[in-house]
N, C-alpha and C. Protein backbone atom coordinates (compact mmCIF):
# COMPACT_ATOMS: atom_id res chain seq x y z
N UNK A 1 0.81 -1.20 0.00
CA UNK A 1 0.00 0.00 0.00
C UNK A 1 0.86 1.28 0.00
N UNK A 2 2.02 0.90 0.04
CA UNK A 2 2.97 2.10 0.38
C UNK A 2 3.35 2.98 -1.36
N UNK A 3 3.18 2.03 -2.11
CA UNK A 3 2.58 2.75 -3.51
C UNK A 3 1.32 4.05 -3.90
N UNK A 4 0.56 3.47 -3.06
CA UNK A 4 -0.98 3.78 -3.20
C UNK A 4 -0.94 5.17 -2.74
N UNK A 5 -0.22 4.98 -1.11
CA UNK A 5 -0.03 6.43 -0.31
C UNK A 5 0.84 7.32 -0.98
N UNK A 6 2.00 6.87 -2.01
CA UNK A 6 2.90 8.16 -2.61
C UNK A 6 1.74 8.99 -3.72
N UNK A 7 1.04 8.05 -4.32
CA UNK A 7 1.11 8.53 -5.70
C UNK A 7 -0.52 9.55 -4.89
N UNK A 8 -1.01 9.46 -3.63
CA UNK A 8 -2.11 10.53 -3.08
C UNK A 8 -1.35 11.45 -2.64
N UNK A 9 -0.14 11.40 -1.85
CA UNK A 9 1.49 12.30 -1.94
C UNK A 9 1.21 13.20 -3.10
N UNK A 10 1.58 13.18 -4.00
CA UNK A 10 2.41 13.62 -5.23
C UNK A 10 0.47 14.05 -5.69
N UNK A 11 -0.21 13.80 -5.75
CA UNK A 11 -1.35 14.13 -6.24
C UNK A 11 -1.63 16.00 -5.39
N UNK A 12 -1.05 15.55 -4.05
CA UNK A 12 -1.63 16.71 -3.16
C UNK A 12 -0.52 17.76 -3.00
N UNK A 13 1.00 17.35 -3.57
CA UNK A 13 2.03 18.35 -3.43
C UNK A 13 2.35 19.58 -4.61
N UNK A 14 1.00 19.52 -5.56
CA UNK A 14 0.88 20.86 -6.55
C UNK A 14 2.16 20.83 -7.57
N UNK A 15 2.44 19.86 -7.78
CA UNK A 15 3.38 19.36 -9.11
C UNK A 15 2.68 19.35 -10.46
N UNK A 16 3.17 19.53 -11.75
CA UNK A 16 2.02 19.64 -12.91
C UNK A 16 1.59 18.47 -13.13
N UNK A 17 0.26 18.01 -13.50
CA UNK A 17 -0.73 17.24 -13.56
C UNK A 17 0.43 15.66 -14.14
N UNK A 18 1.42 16.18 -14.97
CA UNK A 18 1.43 15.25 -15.86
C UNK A 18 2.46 14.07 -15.35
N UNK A 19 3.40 14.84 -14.02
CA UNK A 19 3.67 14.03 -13.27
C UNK A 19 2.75 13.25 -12.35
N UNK A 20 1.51 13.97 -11.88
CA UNK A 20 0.95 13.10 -10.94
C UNK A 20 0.16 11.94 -11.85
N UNK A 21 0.37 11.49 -12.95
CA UNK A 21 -0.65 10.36 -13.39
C UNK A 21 0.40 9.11 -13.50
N UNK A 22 -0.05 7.91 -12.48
CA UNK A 22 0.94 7.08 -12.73
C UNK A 22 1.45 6.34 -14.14
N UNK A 23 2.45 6.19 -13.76
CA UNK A 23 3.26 5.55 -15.33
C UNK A 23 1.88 4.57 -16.19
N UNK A 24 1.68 3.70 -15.34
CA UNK A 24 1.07 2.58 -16.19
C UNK A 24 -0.49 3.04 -16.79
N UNK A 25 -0.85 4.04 -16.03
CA UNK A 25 -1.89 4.58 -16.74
C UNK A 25 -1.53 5.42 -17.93
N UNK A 26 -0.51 5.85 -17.46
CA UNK A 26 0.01 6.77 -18.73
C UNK A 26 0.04 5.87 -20.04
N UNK A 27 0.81 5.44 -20.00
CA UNK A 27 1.64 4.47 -20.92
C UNK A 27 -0.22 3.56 -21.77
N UNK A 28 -0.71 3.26 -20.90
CA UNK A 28 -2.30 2.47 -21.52
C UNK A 28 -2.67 3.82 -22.26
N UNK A 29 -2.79 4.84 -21.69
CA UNK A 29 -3.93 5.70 -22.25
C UNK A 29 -2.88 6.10 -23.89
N UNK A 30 -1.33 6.08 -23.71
CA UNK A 30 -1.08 6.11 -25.12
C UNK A 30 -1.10 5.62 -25.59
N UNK A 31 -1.21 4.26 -25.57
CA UNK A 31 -1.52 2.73 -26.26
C UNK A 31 -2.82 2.97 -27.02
N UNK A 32 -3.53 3.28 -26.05
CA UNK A 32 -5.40 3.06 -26.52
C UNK A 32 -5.63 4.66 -27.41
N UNK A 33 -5.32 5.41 -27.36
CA UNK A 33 -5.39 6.62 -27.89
C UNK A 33 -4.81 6.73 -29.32
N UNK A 34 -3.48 6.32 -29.09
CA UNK A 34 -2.15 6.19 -30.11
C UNK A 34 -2.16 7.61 -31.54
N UNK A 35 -2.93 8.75 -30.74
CA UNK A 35 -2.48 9.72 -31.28
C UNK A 35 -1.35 10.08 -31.48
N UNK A 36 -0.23 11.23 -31.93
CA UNK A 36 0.94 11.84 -31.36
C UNK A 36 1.83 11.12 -31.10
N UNK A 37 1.54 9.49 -31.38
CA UNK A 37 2.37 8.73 -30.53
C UNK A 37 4.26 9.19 -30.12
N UNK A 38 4.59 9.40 -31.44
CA UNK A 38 5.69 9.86 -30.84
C UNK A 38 7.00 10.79 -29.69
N UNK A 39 5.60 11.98 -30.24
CA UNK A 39 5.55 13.52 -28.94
C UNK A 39 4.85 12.90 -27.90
N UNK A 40 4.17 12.08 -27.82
CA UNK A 40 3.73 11.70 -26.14
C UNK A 40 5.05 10.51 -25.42
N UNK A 41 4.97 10.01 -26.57
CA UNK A 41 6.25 9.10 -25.95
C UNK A 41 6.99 9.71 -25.58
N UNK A 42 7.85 10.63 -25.87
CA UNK A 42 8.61 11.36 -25.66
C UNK A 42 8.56 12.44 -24.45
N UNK A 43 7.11 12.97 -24.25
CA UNK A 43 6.97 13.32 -23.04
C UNK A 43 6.82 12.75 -21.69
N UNK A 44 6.52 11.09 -21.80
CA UNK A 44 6.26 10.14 -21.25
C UNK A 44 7.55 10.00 -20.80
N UNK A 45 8.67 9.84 -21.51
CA UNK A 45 10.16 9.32 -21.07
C UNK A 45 10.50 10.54 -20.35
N UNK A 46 10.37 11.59 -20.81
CA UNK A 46 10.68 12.91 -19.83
C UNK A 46 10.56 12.98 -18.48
N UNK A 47 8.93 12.52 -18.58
CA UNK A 47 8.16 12.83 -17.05
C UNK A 47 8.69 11.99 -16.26
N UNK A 48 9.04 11.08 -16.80
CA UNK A 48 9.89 9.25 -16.08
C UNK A 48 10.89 9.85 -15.34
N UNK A 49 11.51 10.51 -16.26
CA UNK A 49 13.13 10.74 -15.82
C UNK A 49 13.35 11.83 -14.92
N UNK A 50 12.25 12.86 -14.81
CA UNK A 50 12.16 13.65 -13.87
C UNK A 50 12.27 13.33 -12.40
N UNK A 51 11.07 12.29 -13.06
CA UNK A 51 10.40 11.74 -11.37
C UNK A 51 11.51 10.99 -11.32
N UNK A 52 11.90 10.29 -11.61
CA UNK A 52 12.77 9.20 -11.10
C UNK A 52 14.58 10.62 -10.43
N UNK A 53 14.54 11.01 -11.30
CA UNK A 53 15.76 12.02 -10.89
C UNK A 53 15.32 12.81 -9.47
N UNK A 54 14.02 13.55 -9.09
CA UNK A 54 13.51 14.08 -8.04
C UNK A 54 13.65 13.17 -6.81
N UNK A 55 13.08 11.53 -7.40
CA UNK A 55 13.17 10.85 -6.43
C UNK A 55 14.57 9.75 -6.02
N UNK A 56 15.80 10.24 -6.68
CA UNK A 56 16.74 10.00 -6.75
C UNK A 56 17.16 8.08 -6.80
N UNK A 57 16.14 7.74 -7.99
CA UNK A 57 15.88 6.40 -8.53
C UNK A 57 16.23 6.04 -9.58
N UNK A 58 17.54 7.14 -10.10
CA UNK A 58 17.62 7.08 -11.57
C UNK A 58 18.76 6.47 -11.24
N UNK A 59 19.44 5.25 -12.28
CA UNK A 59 20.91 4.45 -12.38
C UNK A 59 20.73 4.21 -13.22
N UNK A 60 22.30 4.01 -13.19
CA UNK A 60 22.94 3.51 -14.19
C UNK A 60 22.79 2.03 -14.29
N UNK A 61 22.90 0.81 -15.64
CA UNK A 61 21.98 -0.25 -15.77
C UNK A 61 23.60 -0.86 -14.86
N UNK A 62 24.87 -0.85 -14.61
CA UNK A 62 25.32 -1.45 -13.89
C UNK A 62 25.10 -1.57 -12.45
N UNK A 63 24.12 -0.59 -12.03
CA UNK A 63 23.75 -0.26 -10.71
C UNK A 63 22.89 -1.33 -10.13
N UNK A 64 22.20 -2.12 -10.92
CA UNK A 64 21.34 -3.34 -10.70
C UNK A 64 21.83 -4.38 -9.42
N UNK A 65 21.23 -4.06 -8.57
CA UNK A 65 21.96 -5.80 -7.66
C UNK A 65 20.17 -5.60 -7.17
């Protein structure tokens, strides 16, 4: 549940909308939509890398254990 409680976190800390929608919804709604696909993808990898950089989750792929 400790998922559940960040992403009501991040909903209530006034960040732009496009970070607060979780990945996997994201990622479906460009699937099912498949407008733009490319410019959303692309904003999609952005928003990733933000969050993941803010939340200091970003590595390098040797970083894996």
């Amino acid at each position: 549940m400790v998922g559940k409680n960040r992403n009501k976190n991040q909903l209530n800390n006034g960040l732009p909308t496009t970070t607060n929608i979780s990945r996997k919804s994201k990622i479906r709604y460009l699937l099912v939509r498949g407008e733009n696909y490319e410019k959303q993808m692309a904003d999609l990898l952005q928003s990733l890398s933000l969050y993941a950089r803010r939340n200091g989750k970003l590595r390098d792929a040797g970083d894996i254990y």
